[in-house]
C-alpha atoms as a PDB file:
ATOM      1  CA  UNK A   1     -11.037 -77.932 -24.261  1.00  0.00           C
ATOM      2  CA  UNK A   2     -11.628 -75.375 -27.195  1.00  0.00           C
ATOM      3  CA  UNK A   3      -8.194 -73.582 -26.489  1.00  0.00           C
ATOM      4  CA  UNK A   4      -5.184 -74.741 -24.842  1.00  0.00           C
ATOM      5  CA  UNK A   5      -4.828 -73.541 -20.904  1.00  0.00           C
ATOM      6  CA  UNK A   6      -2.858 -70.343 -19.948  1.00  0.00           C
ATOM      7  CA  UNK A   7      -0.127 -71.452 -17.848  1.00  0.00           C
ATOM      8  CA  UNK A   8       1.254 -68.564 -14.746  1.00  0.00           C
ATOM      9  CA  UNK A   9       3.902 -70.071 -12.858  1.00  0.00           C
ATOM     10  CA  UNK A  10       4.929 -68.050  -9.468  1.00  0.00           C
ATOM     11  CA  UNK A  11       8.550 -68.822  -7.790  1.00  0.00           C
ATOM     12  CA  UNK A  12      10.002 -68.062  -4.634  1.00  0.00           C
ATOM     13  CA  UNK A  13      11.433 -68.994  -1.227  1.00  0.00           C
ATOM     14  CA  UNK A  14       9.817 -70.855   1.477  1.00  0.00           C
ATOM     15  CA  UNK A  15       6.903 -68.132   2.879  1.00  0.00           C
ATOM     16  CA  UNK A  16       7.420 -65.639  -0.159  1.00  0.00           C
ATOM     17  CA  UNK A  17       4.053 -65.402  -0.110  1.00  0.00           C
ATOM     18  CA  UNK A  18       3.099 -68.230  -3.196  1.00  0.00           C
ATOM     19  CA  UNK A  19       0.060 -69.491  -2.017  1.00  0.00           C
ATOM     20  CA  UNK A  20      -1.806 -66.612  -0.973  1.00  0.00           C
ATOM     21  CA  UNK A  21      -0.862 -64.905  -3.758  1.00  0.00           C
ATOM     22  CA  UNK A  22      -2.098 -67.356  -6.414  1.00  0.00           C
ATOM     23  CA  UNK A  23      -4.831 -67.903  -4.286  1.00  0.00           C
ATOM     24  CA  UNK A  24      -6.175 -64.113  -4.881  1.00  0.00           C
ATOM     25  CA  UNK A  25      -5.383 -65.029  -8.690  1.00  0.00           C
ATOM     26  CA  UNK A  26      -7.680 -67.752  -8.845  1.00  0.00           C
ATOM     27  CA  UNK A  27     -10.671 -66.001  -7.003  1.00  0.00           C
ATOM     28  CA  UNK A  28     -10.632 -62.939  -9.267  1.00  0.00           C
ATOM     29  CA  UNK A  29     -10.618 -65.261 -12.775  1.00  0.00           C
ATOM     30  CA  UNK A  30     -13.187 -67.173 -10.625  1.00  0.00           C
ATOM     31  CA  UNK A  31     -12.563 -70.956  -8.921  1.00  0.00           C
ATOM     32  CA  UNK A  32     -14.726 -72.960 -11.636  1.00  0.00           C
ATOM     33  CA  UNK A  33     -11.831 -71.867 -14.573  1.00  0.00           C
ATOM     34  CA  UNK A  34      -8.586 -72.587 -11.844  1.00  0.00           C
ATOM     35  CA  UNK A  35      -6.624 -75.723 -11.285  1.00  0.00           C
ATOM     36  CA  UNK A  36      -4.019 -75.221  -9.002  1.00  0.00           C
ATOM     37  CA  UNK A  37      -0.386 -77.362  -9.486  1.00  0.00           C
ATOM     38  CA  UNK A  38       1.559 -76.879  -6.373  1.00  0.00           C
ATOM     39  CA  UNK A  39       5.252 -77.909  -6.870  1.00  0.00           C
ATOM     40  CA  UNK A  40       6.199 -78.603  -3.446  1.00  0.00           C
ATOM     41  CA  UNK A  41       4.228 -82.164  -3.680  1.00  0.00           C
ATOM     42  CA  UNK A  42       6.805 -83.346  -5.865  1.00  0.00           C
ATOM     43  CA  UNK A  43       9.595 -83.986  -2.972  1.00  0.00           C
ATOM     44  CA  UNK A  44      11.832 -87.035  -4.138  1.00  0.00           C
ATOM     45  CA  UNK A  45      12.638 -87.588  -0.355  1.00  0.00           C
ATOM     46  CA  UNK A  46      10.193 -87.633   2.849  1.00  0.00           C
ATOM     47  CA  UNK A  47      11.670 -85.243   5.602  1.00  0.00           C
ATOM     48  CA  UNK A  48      13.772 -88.480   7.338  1.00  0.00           C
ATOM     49  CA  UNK A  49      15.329 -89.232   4.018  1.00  0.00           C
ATOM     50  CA  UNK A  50      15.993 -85.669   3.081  1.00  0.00           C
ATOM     51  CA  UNK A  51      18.269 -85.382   6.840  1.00  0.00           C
ATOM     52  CA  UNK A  52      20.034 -88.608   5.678  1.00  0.00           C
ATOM     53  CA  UNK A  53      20.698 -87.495   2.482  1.00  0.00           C
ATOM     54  CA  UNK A  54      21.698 -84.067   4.095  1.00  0.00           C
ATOM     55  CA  UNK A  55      19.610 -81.875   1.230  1.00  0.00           C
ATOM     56  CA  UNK A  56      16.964 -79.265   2.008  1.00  0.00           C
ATOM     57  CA  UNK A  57      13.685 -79.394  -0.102  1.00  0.00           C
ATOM     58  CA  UNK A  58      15.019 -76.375  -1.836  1.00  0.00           C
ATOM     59  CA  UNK A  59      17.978 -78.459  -3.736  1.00  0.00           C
ATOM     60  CA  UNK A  60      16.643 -79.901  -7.234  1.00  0.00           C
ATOM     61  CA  UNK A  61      17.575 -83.434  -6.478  1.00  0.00           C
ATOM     62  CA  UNK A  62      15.609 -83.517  -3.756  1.00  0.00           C
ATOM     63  CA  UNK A  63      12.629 -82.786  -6.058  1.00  0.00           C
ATOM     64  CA  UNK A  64      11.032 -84.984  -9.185  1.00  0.00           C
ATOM     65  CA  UNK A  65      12.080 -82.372 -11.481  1.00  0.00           C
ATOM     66  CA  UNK A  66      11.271 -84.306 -14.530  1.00  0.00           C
ATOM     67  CA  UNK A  67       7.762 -85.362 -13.585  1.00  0.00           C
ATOM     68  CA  UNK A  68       7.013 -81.684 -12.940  1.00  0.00           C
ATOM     69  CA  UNK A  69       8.508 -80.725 -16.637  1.00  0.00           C
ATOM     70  CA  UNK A  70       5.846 -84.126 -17.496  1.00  0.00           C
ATOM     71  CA  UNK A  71       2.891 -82.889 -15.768  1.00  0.00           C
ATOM     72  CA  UNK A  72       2.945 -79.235 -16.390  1.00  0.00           C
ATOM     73  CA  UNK A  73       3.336 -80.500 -20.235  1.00  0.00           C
ATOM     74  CA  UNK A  74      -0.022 -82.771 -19.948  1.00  0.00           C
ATOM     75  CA  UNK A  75      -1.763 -79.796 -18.477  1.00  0.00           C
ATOM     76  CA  UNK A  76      -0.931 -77.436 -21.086  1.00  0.00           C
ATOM     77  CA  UNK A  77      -2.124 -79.573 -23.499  1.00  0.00           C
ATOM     78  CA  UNK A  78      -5.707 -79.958 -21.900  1.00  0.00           C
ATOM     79  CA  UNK A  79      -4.630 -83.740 -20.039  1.00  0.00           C
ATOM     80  CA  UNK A  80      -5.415 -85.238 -16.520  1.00  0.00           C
ATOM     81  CA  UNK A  81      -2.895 -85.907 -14.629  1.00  0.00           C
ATOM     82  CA  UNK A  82      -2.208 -88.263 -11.510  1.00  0.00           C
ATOM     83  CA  UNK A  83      -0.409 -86.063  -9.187  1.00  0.00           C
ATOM     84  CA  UNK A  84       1.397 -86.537  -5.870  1.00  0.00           C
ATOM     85  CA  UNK A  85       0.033 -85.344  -2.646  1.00  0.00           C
ATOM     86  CA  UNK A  86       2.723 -84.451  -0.049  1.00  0.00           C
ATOM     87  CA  UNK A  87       1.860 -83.468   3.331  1.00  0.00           C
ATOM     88  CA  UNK A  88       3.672 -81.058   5.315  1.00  0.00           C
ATOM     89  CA  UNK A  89       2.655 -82.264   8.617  1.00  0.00           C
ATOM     90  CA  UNK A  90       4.000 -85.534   7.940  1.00  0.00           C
ATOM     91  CA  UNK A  91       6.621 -84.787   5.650  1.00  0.00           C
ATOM     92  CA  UNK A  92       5.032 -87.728   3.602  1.00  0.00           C
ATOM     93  CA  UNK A  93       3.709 -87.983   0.251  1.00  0.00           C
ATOM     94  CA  UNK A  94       0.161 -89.643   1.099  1.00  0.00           C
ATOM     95  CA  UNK A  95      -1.024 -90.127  -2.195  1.00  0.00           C
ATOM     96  CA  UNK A  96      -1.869 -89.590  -5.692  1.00  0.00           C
ATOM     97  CA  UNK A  97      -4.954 -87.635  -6.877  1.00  0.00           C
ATOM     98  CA  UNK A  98      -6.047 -86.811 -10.383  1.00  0.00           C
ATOM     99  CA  UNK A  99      -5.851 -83.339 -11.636  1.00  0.00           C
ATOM    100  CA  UNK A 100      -8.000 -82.160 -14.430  1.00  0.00           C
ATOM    101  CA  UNK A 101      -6.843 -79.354 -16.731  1.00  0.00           C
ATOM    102  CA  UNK A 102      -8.613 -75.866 -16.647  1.00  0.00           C
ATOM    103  CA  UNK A 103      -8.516 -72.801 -18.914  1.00  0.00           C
ATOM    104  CA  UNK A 104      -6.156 -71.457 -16.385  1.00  0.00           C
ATOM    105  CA  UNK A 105      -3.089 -73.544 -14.616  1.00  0.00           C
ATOM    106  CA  UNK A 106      -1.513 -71.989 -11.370  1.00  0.00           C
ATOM    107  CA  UNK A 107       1.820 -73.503 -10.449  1.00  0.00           C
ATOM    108  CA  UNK A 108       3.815 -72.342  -7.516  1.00  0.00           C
ATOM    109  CA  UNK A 109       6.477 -73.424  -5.924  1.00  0.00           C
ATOM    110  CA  UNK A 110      10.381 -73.361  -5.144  1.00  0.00           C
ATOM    111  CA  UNK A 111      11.718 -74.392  -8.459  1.00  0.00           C
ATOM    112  CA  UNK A 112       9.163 -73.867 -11.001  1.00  0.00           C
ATOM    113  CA  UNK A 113      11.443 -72.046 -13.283  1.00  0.00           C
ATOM    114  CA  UNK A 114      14.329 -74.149 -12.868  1.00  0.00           C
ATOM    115  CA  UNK A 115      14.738 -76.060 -16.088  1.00  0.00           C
ATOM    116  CA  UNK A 116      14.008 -74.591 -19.359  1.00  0.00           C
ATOM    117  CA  UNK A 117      11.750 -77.388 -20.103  1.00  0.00           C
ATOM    118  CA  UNK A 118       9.133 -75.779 -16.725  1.00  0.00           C
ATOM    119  CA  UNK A 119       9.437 -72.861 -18.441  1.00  0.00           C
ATOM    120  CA  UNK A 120       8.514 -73.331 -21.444  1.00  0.00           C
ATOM    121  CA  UNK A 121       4.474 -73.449 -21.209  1.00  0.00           C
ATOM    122  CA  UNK A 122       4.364 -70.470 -19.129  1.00  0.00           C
ATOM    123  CA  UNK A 123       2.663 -67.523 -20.190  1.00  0.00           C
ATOM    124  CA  UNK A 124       3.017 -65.862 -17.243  1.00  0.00           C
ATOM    125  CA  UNK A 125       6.027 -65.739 -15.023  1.00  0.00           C
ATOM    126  CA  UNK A 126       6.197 -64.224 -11.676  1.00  0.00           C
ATOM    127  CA  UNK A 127       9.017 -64.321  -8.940  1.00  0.00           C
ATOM    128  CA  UNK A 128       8.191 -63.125  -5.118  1.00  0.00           C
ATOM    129  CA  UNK A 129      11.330 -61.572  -3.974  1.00  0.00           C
ATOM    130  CA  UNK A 130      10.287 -60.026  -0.761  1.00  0.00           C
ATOM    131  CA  UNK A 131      12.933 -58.411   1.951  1.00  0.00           C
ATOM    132  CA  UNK A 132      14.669 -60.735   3.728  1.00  0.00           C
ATOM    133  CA  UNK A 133      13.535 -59.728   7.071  1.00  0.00           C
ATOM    134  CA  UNK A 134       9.782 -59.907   6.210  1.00  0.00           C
ATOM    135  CA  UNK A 135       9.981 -63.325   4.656  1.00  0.00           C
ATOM    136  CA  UNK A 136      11.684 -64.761   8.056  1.00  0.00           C
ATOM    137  CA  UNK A 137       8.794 -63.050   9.701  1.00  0.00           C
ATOM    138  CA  UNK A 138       6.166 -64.772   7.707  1.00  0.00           C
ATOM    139  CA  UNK A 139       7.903 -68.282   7.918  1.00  0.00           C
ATOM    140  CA  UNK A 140       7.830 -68.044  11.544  1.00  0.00           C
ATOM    141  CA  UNK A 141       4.461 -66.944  11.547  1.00  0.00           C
ATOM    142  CA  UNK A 142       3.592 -69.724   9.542  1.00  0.00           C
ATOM    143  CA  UNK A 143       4.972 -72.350  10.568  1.00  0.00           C
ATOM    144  CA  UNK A 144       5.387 -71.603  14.294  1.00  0.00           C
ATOM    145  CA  UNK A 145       1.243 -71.556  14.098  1.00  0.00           C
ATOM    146  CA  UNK A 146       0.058 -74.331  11.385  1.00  0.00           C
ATOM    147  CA  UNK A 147       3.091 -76.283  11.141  1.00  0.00           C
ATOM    148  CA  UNK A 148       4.058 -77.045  14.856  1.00  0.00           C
ATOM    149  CA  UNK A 149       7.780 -75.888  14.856  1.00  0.00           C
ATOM    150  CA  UNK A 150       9.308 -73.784  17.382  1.00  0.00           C
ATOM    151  CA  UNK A 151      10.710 -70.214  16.680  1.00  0.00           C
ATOM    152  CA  UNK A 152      14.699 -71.658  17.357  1.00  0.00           C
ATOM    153  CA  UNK A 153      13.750 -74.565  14.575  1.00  0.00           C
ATOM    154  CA  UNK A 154      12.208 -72.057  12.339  1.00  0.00           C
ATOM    155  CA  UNK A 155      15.368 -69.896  12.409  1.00  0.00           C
ATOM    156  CA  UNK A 156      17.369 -72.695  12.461  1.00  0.00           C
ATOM    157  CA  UNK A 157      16.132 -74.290   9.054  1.00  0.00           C
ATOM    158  CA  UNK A 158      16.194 -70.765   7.634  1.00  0.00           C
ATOM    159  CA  UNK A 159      20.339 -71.254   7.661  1.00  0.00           C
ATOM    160  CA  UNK A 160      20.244 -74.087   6.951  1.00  0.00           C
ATOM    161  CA  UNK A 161      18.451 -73.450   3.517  1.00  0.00           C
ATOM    162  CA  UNK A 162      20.352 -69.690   2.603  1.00  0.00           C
ATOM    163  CA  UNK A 163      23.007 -71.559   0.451  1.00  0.00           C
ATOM    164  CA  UNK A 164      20.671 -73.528  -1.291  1.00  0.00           C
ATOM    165  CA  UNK A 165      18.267 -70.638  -1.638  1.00  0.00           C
ATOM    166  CA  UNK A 166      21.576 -68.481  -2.803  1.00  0.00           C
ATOM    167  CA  UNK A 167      22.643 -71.104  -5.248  1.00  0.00           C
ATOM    168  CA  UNK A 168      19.001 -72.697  -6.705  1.00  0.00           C
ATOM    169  CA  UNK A 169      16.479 -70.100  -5.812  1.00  0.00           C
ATOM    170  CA  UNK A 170      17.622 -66.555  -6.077  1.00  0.00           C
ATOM    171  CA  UNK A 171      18.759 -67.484 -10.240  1.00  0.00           C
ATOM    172  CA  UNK A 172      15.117 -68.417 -11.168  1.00  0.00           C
ATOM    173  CA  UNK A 173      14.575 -64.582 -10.719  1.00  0.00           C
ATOM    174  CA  UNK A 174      16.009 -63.688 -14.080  1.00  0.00           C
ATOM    175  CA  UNK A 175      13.480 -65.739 -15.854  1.00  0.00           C
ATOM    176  CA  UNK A 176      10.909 -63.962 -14.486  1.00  0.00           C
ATOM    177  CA  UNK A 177       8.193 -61.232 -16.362  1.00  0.00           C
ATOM    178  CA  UNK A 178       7.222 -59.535 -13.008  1.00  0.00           C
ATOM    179  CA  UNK A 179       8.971 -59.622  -9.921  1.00  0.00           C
ATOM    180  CA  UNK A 180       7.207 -58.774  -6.936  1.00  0.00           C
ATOM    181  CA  UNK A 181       9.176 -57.260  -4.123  1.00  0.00           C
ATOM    182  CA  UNK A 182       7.220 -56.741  -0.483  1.00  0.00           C
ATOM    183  CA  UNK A 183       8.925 -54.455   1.478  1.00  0.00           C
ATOM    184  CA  UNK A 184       7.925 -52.738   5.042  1.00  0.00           C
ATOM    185  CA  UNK A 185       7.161 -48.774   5.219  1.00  0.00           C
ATOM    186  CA  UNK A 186       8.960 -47.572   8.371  1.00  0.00           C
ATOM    187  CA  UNK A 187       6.360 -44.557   8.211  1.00  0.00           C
ATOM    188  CA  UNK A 188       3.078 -47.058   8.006  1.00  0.00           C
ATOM    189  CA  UNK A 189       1.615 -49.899  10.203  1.00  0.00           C
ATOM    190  CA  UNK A 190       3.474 -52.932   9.881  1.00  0.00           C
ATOM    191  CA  UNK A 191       0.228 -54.679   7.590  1.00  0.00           C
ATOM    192  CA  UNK A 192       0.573 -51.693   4.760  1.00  0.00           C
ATOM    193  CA  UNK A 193       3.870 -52.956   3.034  1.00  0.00           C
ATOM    194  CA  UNK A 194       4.781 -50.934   0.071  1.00  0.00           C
ATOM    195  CA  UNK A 195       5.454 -53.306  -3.013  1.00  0.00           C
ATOM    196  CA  UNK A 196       7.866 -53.074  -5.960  1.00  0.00           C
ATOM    197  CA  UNK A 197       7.090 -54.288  -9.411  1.00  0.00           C
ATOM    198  CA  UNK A 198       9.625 -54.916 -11.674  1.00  0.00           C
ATOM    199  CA  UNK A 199       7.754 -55.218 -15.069  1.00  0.00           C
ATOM    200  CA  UNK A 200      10.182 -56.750 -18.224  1.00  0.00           C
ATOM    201  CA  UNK A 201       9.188 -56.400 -21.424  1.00  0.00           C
ATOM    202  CA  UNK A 202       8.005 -59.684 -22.574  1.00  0.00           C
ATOM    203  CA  UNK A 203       4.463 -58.489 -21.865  1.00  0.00           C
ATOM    204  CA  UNK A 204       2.483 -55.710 -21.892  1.00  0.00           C
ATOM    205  CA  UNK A 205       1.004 -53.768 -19.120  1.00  0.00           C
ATOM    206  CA  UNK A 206      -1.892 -51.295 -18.344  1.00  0.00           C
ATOM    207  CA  UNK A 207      -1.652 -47.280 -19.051  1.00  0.00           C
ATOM    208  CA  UNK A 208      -0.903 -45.878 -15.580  1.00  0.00           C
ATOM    209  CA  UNK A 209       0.120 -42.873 -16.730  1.00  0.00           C
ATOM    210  CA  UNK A 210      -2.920 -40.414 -17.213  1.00  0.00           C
ATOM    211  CA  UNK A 211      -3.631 -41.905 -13.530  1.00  0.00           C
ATOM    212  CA  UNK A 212       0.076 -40.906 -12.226  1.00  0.00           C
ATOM    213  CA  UNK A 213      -0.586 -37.665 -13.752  1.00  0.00           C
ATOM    214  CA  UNK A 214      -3.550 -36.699 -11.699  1.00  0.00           C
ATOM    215  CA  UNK A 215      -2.321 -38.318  -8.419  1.00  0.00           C
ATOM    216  CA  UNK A 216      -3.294 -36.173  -5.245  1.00  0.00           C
ATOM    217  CA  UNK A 217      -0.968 -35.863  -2.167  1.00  0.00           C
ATOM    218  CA  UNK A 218       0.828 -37.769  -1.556  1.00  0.00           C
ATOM    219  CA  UNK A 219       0.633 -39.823  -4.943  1.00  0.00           C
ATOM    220  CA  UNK A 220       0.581 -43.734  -4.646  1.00  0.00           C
ATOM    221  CA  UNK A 221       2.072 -44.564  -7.795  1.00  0.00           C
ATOM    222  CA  UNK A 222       5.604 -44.370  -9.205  1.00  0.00           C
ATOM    223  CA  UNK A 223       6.821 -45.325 -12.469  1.00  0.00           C
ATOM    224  CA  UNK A 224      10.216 -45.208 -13.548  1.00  0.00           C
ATOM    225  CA  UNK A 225      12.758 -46.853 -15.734  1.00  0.00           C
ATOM    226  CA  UNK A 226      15.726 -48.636 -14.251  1.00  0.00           C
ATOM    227  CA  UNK A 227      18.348 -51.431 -14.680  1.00  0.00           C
ATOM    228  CA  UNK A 228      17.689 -54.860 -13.258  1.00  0.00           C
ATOM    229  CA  UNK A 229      20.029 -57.180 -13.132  1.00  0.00           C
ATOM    230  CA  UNK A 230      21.725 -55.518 -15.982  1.00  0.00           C
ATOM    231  CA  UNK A 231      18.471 -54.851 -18.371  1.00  0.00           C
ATOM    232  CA  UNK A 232      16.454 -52.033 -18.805  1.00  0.00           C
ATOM    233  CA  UNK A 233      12.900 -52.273 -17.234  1.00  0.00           C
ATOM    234  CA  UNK A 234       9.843 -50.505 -15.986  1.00  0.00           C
ATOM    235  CA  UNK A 235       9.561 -50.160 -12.134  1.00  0.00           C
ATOM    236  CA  UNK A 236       6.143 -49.686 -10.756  1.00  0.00           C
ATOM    237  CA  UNK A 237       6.338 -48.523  -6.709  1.00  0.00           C
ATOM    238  CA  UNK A 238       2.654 -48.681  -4.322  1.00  0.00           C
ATOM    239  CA  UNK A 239       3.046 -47.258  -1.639  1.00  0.00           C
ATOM    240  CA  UNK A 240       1.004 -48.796   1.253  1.00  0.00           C
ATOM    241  CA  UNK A 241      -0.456 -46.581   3.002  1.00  0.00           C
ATOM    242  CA  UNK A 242      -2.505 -45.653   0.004  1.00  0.00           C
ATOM    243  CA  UNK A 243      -6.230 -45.310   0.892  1.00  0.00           C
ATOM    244  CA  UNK A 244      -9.654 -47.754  -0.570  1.00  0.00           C
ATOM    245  CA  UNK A 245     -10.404 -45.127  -2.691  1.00  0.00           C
ATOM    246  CA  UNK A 246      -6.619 -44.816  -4.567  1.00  0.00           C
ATOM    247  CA  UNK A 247      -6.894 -48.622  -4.289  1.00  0.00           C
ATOM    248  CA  UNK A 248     -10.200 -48.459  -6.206  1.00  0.00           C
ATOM    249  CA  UNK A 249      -8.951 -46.381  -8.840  1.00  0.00           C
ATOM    250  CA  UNK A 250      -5.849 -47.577  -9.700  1.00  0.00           C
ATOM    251  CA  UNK A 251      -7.977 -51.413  -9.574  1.00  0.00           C
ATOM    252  CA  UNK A 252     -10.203 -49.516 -12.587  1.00  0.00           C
ATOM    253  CA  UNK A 253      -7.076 -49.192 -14.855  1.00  0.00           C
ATOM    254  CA  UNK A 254      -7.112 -53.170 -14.405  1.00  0.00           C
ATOM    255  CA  UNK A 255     -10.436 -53.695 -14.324  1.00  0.00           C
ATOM    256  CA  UNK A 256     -10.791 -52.047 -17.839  1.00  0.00           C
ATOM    257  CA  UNK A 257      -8.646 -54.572 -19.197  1.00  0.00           C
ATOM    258  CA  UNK A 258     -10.996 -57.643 -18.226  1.00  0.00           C
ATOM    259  CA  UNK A 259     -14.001 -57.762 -20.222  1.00  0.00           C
ATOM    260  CA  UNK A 260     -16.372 -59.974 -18.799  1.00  0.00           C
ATOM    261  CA  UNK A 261     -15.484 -60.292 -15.002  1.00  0.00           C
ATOM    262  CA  UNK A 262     -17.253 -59.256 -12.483  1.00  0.00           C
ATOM    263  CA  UNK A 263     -15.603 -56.419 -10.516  1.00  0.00           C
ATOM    264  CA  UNK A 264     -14.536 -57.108  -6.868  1.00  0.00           C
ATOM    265  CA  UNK A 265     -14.366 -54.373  -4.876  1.00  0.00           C
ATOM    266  CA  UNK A 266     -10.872 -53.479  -3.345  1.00  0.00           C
ATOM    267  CA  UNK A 267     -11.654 -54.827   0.071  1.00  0.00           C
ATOM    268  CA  UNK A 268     -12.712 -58.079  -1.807  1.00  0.00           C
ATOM    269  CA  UNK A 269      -9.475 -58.435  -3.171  1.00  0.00           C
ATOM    270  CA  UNK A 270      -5.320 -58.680  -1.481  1.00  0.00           C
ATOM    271  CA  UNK A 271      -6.821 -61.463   1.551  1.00  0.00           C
ATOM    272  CA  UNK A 272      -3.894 -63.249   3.166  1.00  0.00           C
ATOM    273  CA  UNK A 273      -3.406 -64.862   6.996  1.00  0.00           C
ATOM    274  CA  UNK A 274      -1.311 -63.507   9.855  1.00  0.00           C
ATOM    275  CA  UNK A 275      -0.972 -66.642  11.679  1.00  0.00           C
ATOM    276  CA  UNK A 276      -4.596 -67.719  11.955  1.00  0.00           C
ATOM    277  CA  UNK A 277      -5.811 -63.735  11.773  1.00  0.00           C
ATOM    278  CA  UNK A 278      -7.300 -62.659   8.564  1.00  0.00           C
ATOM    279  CA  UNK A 279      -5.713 -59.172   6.840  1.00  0.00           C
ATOM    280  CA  UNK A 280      -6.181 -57.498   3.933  1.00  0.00           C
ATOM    281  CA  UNK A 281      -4.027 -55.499   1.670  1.00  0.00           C
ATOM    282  CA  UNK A 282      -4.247 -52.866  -0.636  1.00  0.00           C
ATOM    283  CA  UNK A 283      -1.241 -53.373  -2.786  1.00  0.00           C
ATOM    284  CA  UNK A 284      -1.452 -57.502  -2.599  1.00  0.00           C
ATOM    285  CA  UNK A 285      -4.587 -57.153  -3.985  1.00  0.00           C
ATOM    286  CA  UNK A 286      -3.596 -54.707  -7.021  1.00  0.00           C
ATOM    287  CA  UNK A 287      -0.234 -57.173  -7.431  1.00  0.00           C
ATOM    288  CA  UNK A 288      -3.132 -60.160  -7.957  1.00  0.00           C
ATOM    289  CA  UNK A 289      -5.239 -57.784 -10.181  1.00  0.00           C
ATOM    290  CA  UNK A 290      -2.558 -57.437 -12.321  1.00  0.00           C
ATOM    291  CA  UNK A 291      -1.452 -60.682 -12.861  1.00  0.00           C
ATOM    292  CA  UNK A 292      -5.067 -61.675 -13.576  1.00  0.00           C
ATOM    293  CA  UNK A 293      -5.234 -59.447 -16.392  1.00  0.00           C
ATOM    294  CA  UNK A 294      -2.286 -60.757 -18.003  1.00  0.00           C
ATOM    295  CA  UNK A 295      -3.537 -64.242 -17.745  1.00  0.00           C
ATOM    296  CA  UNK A 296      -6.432 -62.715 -19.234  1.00  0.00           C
ATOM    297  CA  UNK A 297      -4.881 -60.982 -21.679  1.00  0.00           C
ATOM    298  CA  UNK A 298      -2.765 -64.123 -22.986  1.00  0.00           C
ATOM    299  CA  UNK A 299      -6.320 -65.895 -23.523  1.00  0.00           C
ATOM    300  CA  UNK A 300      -6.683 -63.579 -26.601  1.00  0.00           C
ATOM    301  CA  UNK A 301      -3.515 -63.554 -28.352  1.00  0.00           C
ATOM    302  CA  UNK A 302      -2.291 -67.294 -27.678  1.00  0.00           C
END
């Protein structure tokens, strides 16, 4: 490869939203330059072993931690790797397949920021932090309707996971560049979720500004600065009820900043699944817009 592959890890509980959110990633930088790295194949234990060991997937010993650090190293550096496959209908790891580096490496999982040797390669790191309430709503939704469990076993893993979630999970946040925070409108349908972005410094971000300026009413877009978790940062609120054409414009500010792709149009971008129903979403798809453009952005300056 003529230049060395721009890395985004994305972090976050079980249903936070990883996977369709990378997935929107990969389709705007387009499928032929993505290889996706999904931590959650690297499970030490099969489900059996993980109840007689008493750990939850979430707890890094249940998880090949150092074969993650290994791979993610080999595919920064332009290698193929042979990487487990683990199924979660099974709770088996079937196999090993090989996995060819691209100019663009999307990792998600639970504890892809967990050592400082994961984070190392990353140029990008985001952290899905939605509201408590929502993420229980998309676990059961997911796995209640692809995953075969019942609604009590759904709630009952959730329990069974919060310390480990409190105690490995929740830390990863502070290594992250943008946190991504989903949170309901009680004033919109329950699909238009408002979304806060907390944007730290390490990179740089678009000029919303001349755009906040001229917002009608009622504006879409607020931009403050605030503490989080102690530091100073830039907080970027959508609201979701904003319309296609609010969607569209703010999307331009991001479009501007990657030369050479071809424009989806708002409705093209923010897909996701409701159980087996596809939705769409305004303020998913700016979220994956924006992370784009700083993967884009890092192809120049690394």
């Amino acid at each position: 490869m003529e230049q060395q592959p721009v890395i985004l890890t994305v972090v976050g509980d079980s249903a936070a939203g990883k996977t369709t959110l990378t997935a929107g990633v990969a389709a705007i930088l387009g499928p032929e330059r993505v290889v996706a790295l999904h931590f959650d194949d690297y499970h030490r234990y099969n489900r059996a072993e993980r109840e007689a060991h008493g750990l939850t997937p979430l707890h890094p010993d249940c998880n090949h931690l150092e074969l993650m650090e290994q791979h993610l190293a080999h595919l920064a550096a332009g290698k193929t790797i042979a990487k487990p496959v683990y199924d979660h209908t099974t709770g088996e790891v079937e196999a090993f397949q090989p996995l060819e580096a691209a100019p663009f490496v999307l990792a998600e999982g639970l504890l892809g920021l967990a050592t400082p040797r994961l984070r190392a390669p990353c140029h990008v790191r985001v952290f899905l932090d939605p509201s408590e309430d929502l993420r229980e709503c998309w676990k059961l939704s997911r796995d209640c309707t692809r995953r075969g469990y019942t609604v009590e076993q759904v709630r009952a893993e959730i329990a069974r996971r919060r310390p480990d979630a409190i105690e490995f999970i929740q830390p990863q946040r502070g290594w992250a560049d943008i946190v991504v925070c989903f949170y309901p409108n009680p004033s919109a349908p329950a699909q238009q979720l408002n979304v806060r972005l907390i944007l730290r410094p390490r990179l740089a971000y678009p000029d919303f500004s001349t755009l906040i300026a001229r917002q009608g009413d009622p504006p879409a877009l607020h931009l403050r600065v605030g503490r989080d978790e102690g530091r100073l940062t830039e907080i970027l609120e959508i609201d979701g009820r904003l319309s296609s054409q609010q969607a569209a414009t703010i999307e331009e500010v991001i479009w501007d900043e990657l030369p050479g792709l071809h424009h989806l149009s708002p409705d093209q971008l923010g897909t996701y699944r409701d159980g087996n129903e596809p939705r769409h979403s305004h303020t998913l798809g700016i979220v994956q817009l924006l992370i784009a453009a700083q993967l884009l952005r890092a192809t120049v300056v690394v």
